[in-house]
PDB file of N, CA and C in Angstrom:
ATOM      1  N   UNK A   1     149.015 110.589  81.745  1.00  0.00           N
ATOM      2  CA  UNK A   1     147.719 109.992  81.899  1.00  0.00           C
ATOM      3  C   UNK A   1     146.675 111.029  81.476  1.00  0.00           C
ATOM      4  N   UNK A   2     145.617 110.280  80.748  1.00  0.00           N
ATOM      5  CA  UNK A   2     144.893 111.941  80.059  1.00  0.00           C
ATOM      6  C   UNK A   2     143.567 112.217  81.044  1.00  0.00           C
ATOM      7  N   UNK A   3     143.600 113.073  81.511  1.00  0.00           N
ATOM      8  CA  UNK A   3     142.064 113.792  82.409  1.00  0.00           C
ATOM      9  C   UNK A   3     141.025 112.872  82.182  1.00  0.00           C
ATOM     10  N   UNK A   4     139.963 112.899  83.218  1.00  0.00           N
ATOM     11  CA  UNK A   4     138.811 112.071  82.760  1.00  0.00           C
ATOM     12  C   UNK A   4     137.862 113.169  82.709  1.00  0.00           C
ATOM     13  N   UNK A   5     136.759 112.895  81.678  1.00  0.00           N
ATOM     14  CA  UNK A   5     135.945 113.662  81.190  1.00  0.00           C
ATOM     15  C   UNK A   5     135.073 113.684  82.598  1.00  0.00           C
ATOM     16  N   UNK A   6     134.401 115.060  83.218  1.00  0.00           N
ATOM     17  CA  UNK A   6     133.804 115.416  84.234  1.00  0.00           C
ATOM     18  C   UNK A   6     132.425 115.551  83.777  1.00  0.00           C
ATOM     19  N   UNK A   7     131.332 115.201  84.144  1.00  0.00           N
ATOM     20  CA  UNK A   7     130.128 115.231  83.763  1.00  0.00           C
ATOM     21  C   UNK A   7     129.712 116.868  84.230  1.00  0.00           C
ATOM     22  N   UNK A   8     128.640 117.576  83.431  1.00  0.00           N
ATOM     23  CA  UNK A   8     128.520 118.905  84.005  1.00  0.00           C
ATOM     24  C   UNK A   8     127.952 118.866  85.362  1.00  0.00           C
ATOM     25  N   UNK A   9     128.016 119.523  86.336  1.00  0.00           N
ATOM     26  CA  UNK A   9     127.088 119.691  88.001  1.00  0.00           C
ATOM     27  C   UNK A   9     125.830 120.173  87.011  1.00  0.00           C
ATOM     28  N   UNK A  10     124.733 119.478  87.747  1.00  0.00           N
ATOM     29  CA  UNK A  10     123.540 119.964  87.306  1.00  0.00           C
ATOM     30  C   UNK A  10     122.981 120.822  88.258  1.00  0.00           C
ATOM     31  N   UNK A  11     123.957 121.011  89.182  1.00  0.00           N
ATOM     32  CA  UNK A  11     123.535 122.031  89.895  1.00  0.00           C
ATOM     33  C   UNK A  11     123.633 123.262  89.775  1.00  0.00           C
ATOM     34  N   UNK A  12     124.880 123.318  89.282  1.00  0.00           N
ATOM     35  CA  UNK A  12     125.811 124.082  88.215  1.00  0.00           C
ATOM     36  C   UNK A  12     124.293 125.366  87.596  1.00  0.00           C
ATOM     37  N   UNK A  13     123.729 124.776  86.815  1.00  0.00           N
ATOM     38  CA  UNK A  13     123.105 125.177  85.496  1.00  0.00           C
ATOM     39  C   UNK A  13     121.949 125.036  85.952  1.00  0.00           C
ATOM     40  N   UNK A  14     121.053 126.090  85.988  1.00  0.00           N
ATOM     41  CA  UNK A  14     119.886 126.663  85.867  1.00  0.00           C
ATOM     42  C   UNK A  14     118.964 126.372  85.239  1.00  0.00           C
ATOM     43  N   UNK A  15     117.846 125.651  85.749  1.00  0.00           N
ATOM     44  CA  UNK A  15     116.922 125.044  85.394  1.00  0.00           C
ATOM     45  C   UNK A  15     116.532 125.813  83.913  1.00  0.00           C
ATOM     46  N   UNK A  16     115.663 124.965  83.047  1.00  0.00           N
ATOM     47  CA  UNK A  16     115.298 125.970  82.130  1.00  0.00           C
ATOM     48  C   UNK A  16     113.516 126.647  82.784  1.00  0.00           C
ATOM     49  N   UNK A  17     113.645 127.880  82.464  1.00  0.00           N
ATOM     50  CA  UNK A  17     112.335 128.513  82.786  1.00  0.00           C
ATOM     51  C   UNK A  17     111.394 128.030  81.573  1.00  0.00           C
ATOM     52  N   UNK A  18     110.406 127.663  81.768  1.00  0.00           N
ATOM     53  CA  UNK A  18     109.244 127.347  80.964  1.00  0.00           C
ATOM     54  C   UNK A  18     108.054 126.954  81.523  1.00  0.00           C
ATOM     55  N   UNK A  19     107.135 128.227  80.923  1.00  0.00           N
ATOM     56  CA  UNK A  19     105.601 128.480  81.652  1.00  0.00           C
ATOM     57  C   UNK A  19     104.547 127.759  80.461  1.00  0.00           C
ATOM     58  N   UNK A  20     103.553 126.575  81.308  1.00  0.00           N
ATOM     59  CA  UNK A  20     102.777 126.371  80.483  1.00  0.00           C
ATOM     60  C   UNK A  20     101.456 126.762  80.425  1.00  0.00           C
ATOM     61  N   UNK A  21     100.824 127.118  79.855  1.00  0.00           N
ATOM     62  CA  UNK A  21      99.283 128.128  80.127  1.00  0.00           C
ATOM     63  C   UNK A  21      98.777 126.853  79.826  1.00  0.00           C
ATOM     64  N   UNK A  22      97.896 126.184  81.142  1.00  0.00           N
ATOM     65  CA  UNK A  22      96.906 125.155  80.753  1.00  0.00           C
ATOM     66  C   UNK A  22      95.544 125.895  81.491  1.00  0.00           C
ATOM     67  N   UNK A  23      94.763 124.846  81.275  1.00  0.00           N
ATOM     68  CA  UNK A  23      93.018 125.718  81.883  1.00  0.00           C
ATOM     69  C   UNK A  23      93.178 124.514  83.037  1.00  0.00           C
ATOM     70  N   UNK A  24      92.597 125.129  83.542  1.00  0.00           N
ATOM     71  CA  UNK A  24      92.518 124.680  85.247  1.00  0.00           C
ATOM     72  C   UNK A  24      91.625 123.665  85.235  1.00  0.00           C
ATOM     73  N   UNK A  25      91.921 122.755  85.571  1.00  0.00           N
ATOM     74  CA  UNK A  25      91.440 121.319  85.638  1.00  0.00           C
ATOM     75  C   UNK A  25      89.863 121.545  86.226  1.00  0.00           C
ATOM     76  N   UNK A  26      88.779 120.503  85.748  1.00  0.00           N
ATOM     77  CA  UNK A  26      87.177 121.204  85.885  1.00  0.00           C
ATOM     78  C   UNK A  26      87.119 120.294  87.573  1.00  0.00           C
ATOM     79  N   UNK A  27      86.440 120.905  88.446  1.00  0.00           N
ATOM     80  CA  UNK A  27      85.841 120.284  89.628  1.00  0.00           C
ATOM     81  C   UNK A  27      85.543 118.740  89.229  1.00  0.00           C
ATOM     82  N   UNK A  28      85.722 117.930  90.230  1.00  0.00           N
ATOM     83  CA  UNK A  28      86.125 116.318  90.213  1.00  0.00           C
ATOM     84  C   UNK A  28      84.336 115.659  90.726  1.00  0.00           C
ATOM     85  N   UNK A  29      83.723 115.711  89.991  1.00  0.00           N
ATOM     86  CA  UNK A  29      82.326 115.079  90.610  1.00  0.00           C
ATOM     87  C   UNK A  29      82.791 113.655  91.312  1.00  0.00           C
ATOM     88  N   UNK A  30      82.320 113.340  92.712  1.00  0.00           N
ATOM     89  CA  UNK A  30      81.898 112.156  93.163  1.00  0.00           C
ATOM     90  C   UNK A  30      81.485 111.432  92.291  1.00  0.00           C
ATOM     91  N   UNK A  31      81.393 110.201  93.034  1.00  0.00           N
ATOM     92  CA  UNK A  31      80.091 108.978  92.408  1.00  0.00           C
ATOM     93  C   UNK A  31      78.593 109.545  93.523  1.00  0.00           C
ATOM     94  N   UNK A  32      79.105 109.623  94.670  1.00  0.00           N
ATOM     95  CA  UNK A  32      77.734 110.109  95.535  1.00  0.00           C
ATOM     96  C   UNK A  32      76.805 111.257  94.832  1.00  0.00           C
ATOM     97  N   UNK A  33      78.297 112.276  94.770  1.00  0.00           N
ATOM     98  CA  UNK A  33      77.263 113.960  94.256  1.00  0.00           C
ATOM     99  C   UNK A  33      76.925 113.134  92.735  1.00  0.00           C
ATOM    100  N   UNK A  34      76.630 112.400  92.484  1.00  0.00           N
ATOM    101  CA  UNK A  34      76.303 112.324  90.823  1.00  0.00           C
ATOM    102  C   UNK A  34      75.374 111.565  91.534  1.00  0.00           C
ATOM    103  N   UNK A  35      75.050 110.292  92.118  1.00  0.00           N
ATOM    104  CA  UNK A  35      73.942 110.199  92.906  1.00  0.00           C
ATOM    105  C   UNK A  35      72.990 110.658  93.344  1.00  0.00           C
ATOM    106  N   UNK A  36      73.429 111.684  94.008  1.00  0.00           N
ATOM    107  CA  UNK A  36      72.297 112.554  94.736  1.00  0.00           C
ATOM    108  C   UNK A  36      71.867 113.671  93.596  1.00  0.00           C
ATOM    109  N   UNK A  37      72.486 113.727  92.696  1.00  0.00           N
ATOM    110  CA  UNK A  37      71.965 114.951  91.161  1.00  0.00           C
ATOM    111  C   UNK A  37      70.889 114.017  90.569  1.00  0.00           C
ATOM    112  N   UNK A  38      71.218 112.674  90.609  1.00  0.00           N
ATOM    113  CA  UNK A  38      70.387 111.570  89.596  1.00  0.00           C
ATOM    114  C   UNK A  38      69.042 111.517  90.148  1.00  0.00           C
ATOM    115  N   UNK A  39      69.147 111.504  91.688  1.00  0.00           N
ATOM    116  CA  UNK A  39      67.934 110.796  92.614  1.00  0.00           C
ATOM    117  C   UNK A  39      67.357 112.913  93.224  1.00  0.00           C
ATOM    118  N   UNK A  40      68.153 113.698  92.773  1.00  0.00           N
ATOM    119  CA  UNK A  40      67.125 115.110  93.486  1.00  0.00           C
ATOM    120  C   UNK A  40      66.258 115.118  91.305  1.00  0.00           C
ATOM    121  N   UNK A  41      66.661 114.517  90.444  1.00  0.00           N
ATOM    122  CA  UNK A  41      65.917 115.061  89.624  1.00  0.00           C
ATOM    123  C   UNK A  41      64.503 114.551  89.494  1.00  0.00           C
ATOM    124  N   UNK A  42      63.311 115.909  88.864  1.00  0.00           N
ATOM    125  CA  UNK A  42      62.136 115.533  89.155  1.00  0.00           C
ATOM    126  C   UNK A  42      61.367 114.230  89.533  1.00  0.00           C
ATOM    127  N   UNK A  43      61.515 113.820  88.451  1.00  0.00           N
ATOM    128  CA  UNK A  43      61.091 112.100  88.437  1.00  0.00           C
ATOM    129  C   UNK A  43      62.014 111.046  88.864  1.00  0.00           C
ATOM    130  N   UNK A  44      63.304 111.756  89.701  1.00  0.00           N
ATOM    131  CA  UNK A  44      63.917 110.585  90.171  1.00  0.00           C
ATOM    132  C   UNK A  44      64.910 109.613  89.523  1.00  0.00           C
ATOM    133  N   UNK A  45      65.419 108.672  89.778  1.00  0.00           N
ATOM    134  CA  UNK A  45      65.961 107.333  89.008  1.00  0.00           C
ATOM    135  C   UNK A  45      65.737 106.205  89.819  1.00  0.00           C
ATOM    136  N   UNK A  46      65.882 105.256  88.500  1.00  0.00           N
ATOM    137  CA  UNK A  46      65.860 103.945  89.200  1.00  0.00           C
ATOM    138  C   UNK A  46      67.069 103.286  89.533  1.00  0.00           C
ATOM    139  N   UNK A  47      66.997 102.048  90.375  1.00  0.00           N
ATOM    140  CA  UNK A  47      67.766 101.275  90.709  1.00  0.00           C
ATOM    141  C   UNK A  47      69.146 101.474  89.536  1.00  0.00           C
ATOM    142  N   UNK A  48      68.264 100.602  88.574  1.00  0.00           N
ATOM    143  CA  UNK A  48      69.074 100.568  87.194  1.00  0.00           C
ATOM    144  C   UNK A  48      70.025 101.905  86.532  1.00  0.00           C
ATOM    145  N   UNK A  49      69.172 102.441  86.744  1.00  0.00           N
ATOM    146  CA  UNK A  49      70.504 103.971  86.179  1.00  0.00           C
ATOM    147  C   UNK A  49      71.299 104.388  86.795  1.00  0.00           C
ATOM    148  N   UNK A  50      71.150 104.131  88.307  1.00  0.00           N
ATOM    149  CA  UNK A  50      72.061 105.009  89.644  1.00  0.00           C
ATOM    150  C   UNK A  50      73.248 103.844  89.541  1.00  0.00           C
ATOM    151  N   UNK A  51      73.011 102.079  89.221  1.00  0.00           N
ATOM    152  CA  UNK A  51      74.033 101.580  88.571  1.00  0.00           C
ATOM    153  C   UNK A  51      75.140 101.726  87.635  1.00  0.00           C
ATOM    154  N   UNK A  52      74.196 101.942  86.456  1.00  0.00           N
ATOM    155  CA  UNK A  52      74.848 102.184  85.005  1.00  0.00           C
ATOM    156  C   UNK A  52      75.698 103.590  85.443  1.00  0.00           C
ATOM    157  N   UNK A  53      74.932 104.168  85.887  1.00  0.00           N
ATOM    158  CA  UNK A  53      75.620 106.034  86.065  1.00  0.00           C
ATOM    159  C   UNK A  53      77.003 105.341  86.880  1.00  0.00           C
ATOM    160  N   UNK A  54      77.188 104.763  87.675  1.00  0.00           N
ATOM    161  CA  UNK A  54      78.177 105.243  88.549  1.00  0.00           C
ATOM    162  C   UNK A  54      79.092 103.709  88.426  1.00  0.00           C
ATOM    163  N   UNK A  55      78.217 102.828  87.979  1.00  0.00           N
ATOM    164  CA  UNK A  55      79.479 101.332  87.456  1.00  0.00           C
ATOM    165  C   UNK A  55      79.174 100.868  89.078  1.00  0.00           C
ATOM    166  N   UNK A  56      78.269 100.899  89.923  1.00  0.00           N
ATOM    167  CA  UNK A  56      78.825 100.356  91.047  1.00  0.00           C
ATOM    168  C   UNK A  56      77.526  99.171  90.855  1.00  0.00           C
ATOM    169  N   UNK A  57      77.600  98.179  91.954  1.00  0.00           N
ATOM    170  CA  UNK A  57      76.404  96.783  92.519  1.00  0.00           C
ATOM    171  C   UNK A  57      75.607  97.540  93.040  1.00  0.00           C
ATOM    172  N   UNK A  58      74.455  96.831  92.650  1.00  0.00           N
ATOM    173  CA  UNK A  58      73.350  97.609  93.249  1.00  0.00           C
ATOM    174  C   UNK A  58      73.112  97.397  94.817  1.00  0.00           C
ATOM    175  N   UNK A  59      74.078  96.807  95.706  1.00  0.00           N
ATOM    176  CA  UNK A  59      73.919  96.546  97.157  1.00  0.00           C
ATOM    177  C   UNK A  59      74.564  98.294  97.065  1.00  0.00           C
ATOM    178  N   UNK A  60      75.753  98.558  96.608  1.00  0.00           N
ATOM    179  CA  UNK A  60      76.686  99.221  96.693  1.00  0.00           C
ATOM    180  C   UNK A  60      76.073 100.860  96.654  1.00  0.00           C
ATOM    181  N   UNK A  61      75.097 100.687  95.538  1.00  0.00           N
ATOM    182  CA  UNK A  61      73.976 102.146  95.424  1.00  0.00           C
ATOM    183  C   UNK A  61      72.971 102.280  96.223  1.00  0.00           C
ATOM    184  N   UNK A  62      72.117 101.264  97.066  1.00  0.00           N
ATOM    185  CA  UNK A  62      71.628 101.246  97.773  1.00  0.00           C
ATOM    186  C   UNK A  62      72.456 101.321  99.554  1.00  0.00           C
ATOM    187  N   UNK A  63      73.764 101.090  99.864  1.00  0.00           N
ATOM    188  CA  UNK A  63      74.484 101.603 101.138  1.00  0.00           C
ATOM    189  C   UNK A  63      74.738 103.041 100.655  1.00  0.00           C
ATOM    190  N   UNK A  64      74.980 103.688  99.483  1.00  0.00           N
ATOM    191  CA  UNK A  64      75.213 104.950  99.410  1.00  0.00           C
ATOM    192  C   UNK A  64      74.081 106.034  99.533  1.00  0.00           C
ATOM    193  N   UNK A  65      73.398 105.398  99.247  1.00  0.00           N
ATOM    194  CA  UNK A  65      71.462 105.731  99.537  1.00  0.00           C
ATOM    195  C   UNK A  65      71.814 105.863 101.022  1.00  0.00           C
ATOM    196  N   UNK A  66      71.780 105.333 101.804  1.00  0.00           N
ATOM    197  CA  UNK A  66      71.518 104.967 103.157  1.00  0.00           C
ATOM    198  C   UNK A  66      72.613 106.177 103.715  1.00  0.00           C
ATOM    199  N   UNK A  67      73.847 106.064 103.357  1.00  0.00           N
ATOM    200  CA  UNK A  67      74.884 107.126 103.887  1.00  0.00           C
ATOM    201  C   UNK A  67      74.286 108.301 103.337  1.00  0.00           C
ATOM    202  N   UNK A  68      73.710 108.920 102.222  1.00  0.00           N
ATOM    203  CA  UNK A  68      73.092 109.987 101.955  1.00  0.00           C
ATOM    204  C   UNK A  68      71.546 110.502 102.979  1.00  0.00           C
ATOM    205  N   UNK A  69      71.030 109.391 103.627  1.00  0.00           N
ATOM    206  CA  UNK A  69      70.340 109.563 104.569  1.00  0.00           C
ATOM    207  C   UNK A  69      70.601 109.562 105.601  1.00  0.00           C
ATOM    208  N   UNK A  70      71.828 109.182 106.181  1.00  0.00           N
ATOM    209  CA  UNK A  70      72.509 109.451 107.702  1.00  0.00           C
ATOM    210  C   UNK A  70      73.283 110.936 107.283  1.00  0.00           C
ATOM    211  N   UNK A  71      73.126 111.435 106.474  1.00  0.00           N
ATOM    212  CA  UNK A  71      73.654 112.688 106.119  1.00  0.00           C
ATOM    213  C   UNK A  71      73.030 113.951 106.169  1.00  0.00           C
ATOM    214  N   UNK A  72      71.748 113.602 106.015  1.00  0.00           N
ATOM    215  CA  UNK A  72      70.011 114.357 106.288  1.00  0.00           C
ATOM    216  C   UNK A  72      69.366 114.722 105.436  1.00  0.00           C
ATOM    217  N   UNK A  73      69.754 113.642 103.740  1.00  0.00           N
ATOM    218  CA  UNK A  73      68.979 114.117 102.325  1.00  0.00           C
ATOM    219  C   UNK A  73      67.801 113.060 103.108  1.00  0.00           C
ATOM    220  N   UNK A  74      66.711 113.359 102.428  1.00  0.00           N
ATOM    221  CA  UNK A  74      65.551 113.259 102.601  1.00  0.00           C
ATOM    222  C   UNK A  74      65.083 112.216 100.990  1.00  0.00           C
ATOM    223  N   UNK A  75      65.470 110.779 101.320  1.00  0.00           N
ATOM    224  CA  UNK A  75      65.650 110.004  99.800  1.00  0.00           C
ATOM    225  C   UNK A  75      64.524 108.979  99.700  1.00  0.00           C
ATOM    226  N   UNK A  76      63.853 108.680  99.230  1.00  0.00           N
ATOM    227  CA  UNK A  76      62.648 107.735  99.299  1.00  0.00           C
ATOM    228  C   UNK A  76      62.545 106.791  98.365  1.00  0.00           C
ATOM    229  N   UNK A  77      62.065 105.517  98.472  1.00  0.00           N
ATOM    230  CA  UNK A  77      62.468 104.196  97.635  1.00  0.00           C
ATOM    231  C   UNK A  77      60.739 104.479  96.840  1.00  0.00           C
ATOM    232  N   UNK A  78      60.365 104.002  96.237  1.00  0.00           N
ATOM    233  CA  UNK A  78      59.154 103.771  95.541  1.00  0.00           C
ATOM    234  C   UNK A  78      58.992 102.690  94.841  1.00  0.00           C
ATOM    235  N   UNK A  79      58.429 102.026  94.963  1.00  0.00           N
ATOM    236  CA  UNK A  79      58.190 100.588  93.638  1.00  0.00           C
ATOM    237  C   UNK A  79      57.141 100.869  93.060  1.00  0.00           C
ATOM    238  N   UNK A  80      57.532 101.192  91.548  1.00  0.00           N
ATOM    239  CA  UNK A  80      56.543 101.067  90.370  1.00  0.00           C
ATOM    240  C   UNK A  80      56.975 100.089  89.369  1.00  0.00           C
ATOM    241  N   UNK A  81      55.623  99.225  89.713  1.00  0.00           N
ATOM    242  CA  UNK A  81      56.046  98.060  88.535  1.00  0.00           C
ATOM    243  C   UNK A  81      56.715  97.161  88.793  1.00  0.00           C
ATOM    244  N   UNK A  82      57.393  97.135  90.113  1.00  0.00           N
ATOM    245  CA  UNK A  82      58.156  96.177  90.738  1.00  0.00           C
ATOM    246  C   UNK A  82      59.907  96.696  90.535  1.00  0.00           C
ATOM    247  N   UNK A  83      59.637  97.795  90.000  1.00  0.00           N
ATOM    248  CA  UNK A  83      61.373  98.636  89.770  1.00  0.00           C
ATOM    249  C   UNK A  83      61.495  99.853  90.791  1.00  0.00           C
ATOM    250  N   UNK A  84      62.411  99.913  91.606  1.00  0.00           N
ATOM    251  CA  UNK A  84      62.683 100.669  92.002  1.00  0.00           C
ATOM    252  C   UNK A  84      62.818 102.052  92.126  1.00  0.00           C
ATOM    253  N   UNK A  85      62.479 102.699  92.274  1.00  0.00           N
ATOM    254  CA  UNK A  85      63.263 104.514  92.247  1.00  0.00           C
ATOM    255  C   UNK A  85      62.863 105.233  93.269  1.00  0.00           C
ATOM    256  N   UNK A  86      64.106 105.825  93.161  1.00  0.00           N
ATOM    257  CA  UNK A  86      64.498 106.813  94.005  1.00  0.00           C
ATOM    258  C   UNK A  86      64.307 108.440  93.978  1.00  0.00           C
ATOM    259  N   UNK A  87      63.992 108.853  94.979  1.00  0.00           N
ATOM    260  CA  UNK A  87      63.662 110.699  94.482  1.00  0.00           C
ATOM    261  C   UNK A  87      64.019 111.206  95.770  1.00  0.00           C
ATOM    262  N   UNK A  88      64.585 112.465  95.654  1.00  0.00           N
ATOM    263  CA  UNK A  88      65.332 113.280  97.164  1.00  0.00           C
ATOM    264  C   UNK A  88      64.308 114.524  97.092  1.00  0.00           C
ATOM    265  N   UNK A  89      64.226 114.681  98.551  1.00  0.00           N
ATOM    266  CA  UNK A  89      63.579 115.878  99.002  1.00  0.00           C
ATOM    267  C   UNK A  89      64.734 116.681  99.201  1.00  0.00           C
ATOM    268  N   UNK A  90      64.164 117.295 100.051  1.00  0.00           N
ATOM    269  CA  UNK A  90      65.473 118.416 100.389  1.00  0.00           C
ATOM    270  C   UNK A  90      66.280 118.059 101.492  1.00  0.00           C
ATOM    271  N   UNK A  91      67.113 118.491 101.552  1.00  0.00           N
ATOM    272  CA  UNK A  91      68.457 118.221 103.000  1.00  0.00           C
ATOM    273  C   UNK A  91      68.051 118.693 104.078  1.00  0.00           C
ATOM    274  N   UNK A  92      68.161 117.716 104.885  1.00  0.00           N
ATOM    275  CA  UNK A  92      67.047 118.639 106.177  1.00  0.00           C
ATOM    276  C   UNK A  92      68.564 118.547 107.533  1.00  0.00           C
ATOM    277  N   UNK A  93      69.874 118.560 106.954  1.00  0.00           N
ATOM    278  CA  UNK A  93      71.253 118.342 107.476  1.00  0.00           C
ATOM    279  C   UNK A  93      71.744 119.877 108.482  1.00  0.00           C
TER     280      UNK A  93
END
């Protein structure tokens, strides 16, 4: 009767060593911290961009508004023109 072919133990055999030099993955921005960068700049943003910026409903940017103020940014609504915007003071947290 002829032997049956034995598969190798992969335990057997030693991984192969191989180092890959990659660059270290860049810091992961929020949707909030991109929020609160949009709404601390000078003139602020509106409704409309803090949307577009982050893909969310504007109920959805306006509760994140609100959690950024139970947080102790200092965020203020303004209507010019009947459009919205937003501008941050400082963190008073």
């Amino acid at each position: 009767m002829p032997s049956k072919k034995r598969k190798p133990d992969s335990q057997s055999e030693p991984a192969p060593q191989s180092v890959i030099d990659t660059p270290p993955l860049p810091e992961r921005k929020t949707k909030v911290a991109l929020l609160l960068e949009l709404v601390s700049r000078e003139r602020g943003a509106t409704l409309n961009e803090l949307t577009a910026a982050t893909g969310w409903l504007p109920h959805t940017v306006r509760a994140a508004i609100t959690g950024l103020r139970k947080r102790g940014h200092d965020v203020q609504r303004q209507l010019v023109d009947g459009i919205s915007s937003y501008t941050a003071g400082r963190h008073s947290g």
